[in-house]
N, C-alpha and C. Protein backbone atom coordinates (compact mmCIF):
# COMPACT_ATOMS: atom_id res chain seq x y z
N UNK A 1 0.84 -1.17 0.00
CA UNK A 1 0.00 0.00 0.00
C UNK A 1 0.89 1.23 0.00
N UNK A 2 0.41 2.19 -1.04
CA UNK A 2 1.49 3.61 -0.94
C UNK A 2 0.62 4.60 0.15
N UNK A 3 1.48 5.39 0.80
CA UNK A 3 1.10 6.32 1.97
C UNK A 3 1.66 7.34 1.95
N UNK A 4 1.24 8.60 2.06
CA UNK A 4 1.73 9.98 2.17
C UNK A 4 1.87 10.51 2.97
N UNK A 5 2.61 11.44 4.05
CA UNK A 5 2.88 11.75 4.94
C UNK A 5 1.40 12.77 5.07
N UNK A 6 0.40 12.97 6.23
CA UNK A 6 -0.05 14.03 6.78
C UNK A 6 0.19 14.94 7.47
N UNK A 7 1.50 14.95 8.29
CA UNK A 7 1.93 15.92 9.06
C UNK A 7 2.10 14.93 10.10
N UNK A 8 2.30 15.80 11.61
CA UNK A 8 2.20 15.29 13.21
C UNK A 8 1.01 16.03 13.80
N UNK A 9 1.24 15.42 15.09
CA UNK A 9 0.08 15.49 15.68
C UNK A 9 -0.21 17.57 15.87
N UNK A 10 -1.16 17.15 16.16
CA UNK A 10 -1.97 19.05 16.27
C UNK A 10 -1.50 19.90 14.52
N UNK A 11 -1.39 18.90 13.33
CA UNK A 11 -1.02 19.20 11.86
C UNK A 11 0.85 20.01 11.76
N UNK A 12 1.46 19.74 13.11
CA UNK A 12 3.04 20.13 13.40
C UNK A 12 3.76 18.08 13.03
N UNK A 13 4.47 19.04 11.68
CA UNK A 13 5.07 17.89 11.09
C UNK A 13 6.75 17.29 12.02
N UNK A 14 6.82 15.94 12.55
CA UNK A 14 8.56 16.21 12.68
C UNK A 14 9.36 16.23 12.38
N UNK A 15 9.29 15.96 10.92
CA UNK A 15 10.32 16.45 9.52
C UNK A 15 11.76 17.54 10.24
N UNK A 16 10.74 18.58 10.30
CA UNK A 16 11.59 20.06 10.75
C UNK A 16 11.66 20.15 12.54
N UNK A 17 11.11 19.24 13.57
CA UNK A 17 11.74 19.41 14.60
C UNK A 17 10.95 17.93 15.41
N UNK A 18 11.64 16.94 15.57
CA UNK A 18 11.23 16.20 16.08
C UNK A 18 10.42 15.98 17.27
N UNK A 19 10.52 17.04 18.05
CA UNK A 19 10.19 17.27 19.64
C UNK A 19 9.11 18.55 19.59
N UNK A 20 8.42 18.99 17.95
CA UNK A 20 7.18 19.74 17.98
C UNK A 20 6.12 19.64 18.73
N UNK A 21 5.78 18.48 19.21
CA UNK A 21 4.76 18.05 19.87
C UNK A 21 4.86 17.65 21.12
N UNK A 22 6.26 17.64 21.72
CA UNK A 22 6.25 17.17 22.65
C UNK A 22 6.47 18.46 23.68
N UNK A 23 5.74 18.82 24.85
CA UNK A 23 5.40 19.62 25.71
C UNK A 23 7.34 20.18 26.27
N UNK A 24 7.93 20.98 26.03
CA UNK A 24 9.04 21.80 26.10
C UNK A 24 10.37 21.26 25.05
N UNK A 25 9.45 20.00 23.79
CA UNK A 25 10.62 19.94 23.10
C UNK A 25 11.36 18.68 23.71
N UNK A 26 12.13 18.54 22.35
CA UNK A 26 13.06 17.44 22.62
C UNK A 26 13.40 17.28 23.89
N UNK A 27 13.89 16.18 24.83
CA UNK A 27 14.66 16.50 26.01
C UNK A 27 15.88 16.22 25.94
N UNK A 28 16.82 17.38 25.22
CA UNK A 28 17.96 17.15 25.16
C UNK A 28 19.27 17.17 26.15
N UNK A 29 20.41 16.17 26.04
CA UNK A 29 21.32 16.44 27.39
C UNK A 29 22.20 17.94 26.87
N UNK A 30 22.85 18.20 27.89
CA UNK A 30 22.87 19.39 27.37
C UNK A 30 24.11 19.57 26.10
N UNK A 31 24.92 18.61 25.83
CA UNK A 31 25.78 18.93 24.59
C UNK A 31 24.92 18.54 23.40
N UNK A 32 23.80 17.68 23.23
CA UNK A 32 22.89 17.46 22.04
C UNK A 32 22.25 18.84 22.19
N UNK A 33 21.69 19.55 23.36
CA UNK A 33 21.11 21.01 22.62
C UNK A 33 21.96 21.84 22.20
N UNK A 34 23.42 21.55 22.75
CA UNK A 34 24.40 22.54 21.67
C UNK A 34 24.51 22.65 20.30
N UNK A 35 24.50 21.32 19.89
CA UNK A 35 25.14 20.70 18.73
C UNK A 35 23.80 21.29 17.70
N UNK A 36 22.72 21.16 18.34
CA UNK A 36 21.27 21.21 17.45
C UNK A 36 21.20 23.37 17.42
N UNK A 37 21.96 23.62 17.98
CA UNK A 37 21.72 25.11 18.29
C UNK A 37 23.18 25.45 17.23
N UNK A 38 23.78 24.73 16.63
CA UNK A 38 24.82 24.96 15.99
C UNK A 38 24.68 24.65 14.58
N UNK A 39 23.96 23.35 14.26
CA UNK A 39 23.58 22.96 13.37
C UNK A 39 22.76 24.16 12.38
N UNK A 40 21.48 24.37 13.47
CA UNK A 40 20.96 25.42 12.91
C UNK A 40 21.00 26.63 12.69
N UNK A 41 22.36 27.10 13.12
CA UNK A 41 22.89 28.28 13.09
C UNK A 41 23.84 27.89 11.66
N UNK A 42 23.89 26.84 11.04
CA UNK A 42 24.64 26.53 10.05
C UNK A 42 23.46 26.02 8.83
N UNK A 43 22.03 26.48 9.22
CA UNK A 43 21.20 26.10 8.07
C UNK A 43 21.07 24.88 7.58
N UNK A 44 21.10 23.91 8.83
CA UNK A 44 21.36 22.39 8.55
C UNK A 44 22.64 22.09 7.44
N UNK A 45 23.33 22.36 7.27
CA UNK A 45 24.08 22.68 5.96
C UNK A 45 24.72 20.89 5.88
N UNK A 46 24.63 20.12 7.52
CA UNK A 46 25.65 19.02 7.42
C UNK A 46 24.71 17.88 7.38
N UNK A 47 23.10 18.06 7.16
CA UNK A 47 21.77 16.96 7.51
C UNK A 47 22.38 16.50 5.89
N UNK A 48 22.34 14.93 6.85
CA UNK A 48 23.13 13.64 5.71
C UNK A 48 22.02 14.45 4.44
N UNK A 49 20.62 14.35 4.29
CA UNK A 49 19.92 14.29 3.28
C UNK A 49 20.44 15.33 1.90
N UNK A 50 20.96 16.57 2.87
CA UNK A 50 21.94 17.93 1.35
C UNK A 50 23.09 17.14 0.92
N UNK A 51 23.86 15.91 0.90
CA UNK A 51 24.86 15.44 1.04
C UNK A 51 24.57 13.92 0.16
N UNK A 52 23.21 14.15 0.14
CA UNK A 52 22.72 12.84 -0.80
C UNK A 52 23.52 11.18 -0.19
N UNK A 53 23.30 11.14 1.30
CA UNK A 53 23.36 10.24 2.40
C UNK A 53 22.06 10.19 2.75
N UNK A 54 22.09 9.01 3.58
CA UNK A 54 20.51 8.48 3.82
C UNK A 54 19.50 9.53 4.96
N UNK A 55 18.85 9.94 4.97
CA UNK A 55 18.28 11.02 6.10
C UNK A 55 18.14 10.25 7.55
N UNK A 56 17.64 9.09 8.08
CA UNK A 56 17.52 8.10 8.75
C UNK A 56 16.09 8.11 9.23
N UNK A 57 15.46 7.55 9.96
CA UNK A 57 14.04 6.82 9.62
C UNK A 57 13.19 8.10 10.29
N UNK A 58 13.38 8.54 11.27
CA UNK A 58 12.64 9.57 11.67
C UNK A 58 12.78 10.83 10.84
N UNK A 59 13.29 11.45 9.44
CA UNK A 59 13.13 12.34 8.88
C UNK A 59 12.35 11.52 7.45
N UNK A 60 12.79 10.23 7.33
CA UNK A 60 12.76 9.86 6.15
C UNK A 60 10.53 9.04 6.60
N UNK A 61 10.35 8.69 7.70
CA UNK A 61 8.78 8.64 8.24
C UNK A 61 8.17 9.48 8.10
N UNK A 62 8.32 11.10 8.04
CA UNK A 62 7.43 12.21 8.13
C UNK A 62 8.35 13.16 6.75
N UNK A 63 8.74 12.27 6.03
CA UNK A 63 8.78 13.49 4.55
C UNK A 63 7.96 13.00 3.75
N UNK A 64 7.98 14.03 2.96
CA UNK A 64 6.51 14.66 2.63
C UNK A 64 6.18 13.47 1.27
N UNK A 65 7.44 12.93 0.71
CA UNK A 65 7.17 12.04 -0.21
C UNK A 65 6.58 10.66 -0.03
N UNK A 66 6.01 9.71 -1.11
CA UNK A 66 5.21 8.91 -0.37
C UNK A 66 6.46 7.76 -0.29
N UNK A 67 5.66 6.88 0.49
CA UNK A 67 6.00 5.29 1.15
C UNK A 67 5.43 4.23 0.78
N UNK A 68 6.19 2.88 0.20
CA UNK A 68 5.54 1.91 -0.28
C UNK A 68 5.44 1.29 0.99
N UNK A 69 4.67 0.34 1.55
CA UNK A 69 4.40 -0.72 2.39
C UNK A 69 4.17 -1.89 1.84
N UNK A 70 5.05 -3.03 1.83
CA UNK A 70 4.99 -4.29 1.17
C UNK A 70 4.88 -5.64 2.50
N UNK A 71 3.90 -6.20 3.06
CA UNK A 71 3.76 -6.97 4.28
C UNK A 71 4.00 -8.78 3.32
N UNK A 72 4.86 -9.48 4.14
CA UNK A 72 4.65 -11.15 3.71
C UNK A 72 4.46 -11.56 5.10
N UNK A 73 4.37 -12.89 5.21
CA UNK A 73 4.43 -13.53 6.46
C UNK A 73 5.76 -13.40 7.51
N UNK A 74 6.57 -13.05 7.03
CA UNK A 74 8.32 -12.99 7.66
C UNK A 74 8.34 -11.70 7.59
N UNK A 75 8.24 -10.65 6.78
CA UNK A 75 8.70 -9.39 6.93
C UNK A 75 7.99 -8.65 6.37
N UNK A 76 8.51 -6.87 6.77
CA UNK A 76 7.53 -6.39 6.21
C UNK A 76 8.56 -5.11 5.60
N UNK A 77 8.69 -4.70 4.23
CA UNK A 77 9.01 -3.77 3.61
C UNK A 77 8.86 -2.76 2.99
N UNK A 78 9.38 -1.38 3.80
CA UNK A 78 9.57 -0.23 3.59
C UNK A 78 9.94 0.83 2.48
N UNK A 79 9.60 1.33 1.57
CA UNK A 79 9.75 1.65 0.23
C UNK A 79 10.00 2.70 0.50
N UNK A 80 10.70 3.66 0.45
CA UNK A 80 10.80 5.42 0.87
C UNK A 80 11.03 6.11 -0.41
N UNK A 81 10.19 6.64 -1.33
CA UNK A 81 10.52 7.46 -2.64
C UNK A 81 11.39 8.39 -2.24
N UNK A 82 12.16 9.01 -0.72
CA UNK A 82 12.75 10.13 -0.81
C UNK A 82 14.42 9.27 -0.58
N UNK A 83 15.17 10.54 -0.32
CA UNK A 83 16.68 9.99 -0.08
C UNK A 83 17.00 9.04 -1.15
N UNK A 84 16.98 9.10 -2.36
CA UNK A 84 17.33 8.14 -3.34
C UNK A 84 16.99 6.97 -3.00
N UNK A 85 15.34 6.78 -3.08
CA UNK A 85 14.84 5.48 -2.80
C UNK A 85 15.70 4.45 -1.91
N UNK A 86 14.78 4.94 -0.40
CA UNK A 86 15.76 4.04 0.57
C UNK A 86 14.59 2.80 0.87
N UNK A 87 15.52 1.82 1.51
CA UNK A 87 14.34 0.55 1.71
C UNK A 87 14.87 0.40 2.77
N UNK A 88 13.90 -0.27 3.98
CA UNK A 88 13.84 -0.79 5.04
C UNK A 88 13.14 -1.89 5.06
N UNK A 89 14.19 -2.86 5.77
CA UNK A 89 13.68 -4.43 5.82
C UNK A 89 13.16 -4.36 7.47
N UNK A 90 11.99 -5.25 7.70
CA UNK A 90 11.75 -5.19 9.61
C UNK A 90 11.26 -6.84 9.34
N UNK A 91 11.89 -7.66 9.89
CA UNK A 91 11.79 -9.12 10.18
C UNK A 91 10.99 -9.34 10.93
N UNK A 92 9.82 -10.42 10.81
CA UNK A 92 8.60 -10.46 12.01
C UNK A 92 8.72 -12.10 12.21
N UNK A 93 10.18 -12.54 11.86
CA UNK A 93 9.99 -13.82 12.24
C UNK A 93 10.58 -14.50 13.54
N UNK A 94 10.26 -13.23 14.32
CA UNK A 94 10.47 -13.60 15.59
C UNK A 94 12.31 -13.69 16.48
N UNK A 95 12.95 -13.20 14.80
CA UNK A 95 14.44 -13.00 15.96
C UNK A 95 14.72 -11.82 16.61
N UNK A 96 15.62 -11.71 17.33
CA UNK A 96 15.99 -11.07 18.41
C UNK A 96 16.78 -9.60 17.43
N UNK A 97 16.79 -8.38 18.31
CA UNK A 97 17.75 -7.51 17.96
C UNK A 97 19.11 -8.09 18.24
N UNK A 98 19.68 -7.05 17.14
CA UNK A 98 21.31 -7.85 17.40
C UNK A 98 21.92 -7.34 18.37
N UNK A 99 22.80 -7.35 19.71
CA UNK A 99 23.97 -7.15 20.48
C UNK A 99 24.19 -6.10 19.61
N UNK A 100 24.88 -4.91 20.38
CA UNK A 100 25.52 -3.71 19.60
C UNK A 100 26.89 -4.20 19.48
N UNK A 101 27.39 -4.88 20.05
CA UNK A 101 28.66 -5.41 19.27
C UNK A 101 28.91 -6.31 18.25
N UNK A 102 27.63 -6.85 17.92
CA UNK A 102 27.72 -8.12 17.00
C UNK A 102 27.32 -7.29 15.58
N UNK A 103 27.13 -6.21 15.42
CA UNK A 103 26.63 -5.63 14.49
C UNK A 103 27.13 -4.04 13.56
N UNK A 104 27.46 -4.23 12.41
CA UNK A 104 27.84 -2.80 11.68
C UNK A 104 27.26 -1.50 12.11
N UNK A 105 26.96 -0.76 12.27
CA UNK A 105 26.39 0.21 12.71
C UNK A 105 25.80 0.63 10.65
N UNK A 106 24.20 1.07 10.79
CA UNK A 106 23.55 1.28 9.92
C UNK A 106 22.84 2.51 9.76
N UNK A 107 22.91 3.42 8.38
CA UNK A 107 22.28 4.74 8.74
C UNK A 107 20.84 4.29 9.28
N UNK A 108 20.12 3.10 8.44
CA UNK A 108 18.75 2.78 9.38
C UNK A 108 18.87 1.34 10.48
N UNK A 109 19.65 1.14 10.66
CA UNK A 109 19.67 0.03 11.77
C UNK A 109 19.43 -0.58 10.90
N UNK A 110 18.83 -2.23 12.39
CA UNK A 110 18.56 -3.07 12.10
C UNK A 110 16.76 -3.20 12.71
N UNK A 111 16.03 -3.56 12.04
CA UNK A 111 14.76 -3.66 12.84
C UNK A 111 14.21 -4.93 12.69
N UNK A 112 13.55 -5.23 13.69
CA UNK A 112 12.41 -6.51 14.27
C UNK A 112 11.37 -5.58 14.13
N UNK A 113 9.81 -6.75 14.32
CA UNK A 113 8.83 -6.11 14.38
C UNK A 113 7.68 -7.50 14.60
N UNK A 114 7.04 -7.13 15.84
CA UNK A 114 5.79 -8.08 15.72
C UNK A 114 4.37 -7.43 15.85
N UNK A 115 3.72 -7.88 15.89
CA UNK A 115 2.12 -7.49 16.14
C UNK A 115 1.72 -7.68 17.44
N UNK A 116 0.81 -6.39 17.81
CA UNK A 116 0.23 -6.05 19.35
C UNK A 116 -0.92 -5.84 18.60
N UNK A 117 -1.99 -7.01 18.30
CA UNK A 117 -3.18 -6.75 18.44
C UNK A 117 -3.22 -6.09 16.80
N UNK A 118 -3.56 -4.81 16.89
CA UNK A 118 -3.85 -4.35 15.37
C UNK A 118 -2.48 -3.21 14.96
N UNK A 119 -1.94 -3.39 16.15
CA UNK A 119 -0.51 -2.24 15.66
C UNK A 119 1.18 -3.02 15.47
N UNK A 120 1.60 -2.66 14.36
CA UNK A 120 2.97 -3.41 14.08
C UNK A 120 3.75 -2.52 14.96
N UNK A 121 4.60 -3.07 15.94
CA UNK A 121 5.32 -2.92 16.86
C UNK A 121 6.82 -2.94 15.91
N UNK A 122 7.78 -1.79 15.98
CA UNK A 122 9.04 -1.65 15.15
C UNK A 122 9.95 -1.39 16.08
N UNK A 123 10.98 -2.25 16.30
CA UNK A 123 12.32 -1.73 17.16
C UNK A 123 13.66 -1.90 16.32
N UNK A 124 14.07 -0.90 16.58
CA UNK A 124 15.64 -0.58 15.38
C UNK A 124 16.77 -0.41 16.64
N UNK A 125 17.78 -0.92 16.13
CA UNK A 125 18.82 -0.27 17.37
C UNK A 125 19.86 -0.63 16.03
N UNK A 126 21.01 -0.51 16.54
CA UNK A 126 22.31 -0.63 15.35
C UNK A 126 22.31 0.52 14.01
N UNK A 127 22.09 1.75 14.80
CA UNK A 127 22.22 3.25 14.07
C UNK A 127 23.63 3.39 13.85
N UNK A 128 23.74 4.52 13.07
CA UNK A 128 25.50 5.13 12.84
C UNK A 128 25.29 5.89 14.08
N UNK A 129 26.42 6.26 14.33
CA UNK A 129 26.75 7.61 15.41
C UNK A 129 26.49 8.66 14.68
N UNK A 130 25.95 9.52 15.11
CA UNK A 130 25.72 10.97 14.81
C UNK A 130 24.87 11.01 13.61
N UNK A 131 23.43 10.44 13.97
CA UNK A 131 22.46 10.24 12.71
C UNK A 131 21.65 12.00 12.91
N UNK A 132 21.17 11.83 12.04
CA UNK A 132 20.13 12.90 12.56
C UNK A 132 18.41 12.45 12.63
N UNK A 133 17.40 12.99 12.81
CA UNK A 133 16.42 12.83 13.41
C UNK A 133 14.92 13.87 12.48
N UNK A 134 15.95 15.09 12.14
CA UNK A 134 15.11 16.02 11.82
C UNK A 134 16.25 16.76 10.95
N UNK A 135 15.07 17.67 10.35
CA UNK A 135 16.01 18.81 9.66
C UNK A 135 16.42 19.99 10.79
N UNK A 136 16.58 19.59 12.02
CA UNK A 136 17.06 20.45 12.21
C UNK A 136 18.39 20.34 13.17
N UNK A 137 18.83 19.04 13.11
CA UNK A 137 19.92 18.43 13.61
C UNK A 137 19.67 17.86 14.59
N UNK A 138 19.18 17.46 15.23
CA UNK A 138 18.39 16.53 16.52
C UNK A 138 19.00 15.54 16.61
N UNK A 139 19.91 15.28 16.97
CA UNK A 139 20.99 13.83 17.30
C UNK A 139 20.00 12.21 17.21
N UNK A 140 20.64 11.30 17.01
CA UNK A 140 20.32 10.31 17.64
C UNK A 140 21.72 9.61 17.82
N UNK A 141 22.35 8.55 18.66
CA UNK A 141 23.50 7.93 18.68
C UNK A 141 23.69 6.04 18.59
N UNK A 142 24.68 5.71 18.42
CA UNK A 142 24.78 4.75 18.01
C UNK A 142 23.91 3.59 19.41
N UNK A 143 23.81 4.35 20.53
CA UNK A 143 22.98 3.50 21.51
C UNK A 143 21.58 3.84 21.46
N UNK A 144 21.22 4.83 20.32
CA UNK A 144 19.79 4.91 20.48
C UNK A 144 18.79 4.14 19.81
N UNK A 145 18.05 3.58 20.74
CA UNK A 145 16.42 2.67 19.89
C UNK A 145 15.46 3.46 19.61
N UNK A 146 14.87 2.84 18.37
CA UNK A 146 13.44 3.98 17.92
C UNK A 146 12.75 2.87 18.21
N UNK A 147 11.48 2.83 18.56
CA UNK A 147 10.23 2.35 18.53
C UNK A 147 9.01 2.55 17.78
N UNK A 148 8.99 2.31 17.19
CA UNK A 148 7.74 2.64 15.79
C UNK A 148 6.54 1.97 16.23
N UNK A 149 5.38 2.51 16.29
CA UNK A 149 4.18 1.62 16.30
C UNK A 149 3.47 2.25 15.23
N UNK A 150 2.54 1.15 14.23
CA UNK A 150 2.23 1.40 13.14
C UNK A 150 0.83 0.94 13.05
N UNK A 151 -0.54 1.84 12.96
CA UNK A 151 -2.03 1.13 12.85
C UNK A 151 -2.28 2.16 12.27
N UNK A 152 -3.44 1.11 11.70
CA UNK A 152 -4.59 1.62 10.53
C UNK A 152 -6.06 2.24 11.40
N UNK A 153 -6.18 3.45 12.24
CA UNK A 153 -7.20 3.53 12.55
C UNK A 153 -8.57 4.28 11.72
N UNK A 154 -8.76 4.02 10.34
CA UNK A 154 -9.45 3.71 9.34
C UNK A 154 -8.71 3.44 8.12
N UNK A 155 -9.63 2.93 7.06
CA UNK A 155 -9.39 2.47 5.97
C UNK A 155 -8.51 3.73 5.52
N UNK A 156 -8.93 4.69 5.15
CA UNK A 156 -7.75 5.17 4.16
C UNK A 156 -6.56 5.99 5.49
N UNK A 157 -6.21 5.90 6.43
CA UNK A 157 -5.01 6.65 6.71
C UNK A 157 -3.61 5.46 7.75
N UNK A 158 -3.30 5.88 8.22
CA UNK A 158 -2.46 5.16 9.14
C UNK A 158 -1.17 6.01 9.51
N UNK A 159 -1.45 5.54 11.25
CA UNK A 159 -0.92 6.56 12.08
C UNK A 159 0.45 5.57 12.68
N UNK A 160 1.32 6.55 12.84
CA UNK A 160 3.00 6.07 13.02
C UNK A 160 3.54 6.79 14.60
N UNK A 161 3.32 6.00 15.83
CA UNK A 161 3.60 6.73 16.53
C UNK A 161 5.65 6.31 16.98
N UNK A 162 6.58 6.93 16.90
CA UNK A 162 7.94 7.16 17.04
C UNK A 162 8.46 7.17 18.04
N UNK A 163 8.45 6.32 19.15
CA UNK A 163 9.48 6.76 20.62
C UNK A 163 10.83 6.43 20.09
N UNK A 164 12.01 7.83 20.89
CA UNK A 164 13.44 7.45 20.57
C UNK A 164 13.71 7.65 22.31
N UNK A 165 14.43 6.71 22.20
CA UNK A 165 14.93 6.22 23.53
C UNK A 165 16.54 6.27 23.38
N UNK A 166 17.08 7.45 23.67
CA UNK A 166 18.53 7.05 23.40
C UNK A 166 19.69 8.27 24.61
N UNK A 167 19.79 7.25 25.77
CA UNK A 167 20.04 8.11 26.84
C UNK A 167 21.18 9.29 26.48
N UNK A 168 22.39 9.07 25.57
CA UNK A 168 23.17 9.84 25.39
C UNK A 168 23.23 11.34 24.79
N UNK A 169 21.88 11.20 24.33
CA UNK A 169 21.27 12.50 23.57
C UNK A 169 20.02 12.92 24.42
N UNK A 170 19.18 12.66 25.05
CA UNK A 170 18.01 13.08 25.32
C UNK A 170 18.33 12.41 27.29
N UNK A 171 17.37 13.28 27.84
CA UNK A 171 17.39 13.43 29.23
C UNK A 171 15.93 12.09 29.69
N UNK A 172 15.55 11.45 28.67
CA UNK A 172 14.39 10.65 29.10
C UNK A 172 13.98 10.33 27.19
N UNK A 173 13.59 9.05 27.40
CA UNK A 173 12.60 9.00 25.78
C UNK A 173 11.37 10.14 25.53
N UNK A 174 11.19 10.10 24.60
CA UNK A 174 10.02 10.90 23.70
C UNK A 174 9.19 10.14 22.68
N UNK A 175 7.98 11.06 22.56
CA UNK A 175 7.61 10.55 21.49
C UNK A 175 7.16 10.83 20.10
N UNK A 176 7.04 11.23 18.92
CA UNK A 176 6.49 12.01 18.02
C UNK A 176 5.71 11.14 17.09
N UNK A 177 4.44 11.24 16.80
CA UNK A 177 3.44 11.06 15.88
C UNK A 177 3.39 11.53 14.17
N UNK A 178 3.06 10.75 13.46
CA UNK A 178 2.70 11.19 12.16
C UNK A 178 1.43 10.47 11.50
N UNK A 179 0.88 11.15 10.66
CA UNK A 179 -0.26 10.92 10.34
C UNK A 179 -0.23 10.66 8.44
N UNK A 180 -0.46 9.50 8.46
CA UNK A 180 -0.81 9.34 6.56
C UNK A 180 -1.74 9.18 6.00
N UNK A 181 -2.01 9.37 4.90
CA UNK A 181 -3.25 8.99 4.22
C UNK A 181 -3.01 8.10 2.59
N UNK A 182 -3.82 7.21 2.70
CA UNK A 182 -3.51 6.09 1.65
C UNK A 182 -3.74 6.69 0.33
N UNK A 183 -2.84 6.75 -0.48
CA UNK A 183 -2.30 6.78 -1.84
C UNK A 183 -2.97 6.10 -2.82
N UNK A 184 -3.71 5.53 -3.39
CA UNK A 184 -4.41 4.53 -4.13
C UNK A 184 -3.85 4.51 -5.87
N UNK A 185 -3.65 5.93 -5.74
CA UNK A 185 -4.18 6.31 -7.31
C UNK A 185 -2.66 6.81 -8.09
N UNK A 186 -2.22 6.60 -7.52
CA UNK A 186 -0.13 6.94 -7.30
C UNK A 186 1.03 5.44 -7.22
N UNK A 187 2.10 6.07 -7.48
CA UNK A 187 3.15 4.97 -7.47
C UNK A 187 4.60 5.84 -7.32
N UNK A 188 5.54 4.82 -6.66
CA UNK A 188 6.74 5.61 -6.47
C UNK A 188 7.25 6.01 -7.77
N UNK A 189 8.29 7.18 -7.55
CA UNK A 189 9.18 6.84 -8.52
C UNK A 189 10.28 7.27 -8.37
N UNK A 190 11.72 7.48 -9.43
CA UNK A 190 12.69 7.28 -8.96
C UNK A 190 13.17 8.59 -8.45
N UNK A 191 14.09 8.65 -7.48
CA UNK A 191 13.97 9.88 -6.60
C UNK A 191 15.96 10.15 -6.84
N UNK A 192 15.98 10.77 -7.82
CA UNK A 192 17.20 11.43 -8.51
C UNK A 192 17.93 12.81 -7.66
C-alpha cells in the first residue's frame, strides 16, 4: 500500500523538529542542545539528506514524499521514494535484535517487528553515530532505539507513533506522531 505523509500530531510535522509536539521539546542532554543550536545556526548545511546520504528513519517517516508498504508472512518492507529510494527491511519472524557489538552500525539500523493486536510494533537499534532525526539536527547515537508503532485507525489513513529512547542524547525517551493517508491512485518513482 502507498502512503503519504499528513503531518504530526496538532497538523506540526517532525520532519523540521522532532520534539514539535512534545510539551518543552526534545529532552535534550545538554551537549545534544548545543550541537542542534549549531547545526541550525549553520542552516542544517551538514543533515546527511543535502549530502545525498541516507536522512535516517525519523526524517525519512514524516517526509513529505510517499511510502511503499509491502507486508509477507516474515517481513515487512519499507519503500521510501525520498533519499534516493531508501528501503527498510523489519523481520517479524520472531528473531531477536542484534547485540551492539555483534553488528555494523547502519544509517537505518537493524529492525524486528511483531504485532500487538492491530498495531505493528518496530524496534531498530544498530544506528550510525551521529544520525540525525530532523532537519534540524536533533541527534540520535549509536545506543539509540526507535520504537515505531504502526495502525490503521481507518481504511484510508495510518498513524505512526515514534518513541526514541537514546540516553546519550536526550534526558528521558520521547515521542512524536505522524499521520498518513492512503495513496491509491499513485506509485513511487525514482527519486534522482
Amino acid at each position: 500500500m502507498l502512503f503519504r505523509s499528513g503531518g504530526g500530531q496538532g497538523g506540526g510535522s517532525p520532519f523540521g523538529n522532532i520534539g514539535n509536539n512534545t510539551p518543552g521539546g526534545a529532552p535534550y542532554q545538554p551537549w545534544a542542545a548545543d550541537l542542534v543550536k549549531q547545526r541550525m545556526a549553520d542552516n542544517s548545511k551538514d543533515n546527511p539528506d543535502a549530502h545525498c546520504l541516507p536522512m535516517g528513519i525519523a526524517q525519512l517517516n514524516s517526509h513529505l514524499y510517499p511510502r511503499k508498504i509491502i507486508q509477507t508472512p516474515t517481513e515487512v518492507i519499507l519503500i521510501y521514494e525520498a533519499s534516493g529510494t531508501t528501503i527498510r527491511e523489519v523481520f517479524l519472524d520472531g528473531r531477536p535484535l542484534p547485540k551492539k557489538d555483534d553488528v555494523e552500525p547502519w544509517w537505518n539500523g537493524y529492525s524486528v517487528g511483531h504485532w500487538d493486536g492491530d498495531t505493528l510494533v518496530v524496534e531498530t537499534t544498530g544506528l550510525m553515530d551521529d544520525g540525525w532525526l530532523d532537519v534540524r539536527g536533533s541527534p540520535i547515537t549509536a545506543n539509540g532505539k526507535i520504537t515505531e508503532r504502526f495502525r490503521r485507525p481507518t481504511y484510508g489513513t495510518l498513524e505512526l507513533e515514534e518513541t526514541i529512547d537514546d540516553a546519550k542524547a536526550y534526558t528521558r525517551p520521547f515521542t512524536a506522531k505522524v499521520f498518513y493517508r492512503f495513496s491509491p491512485d499513485t506509485q513511487l518513482i525514482e527519486f534522482v
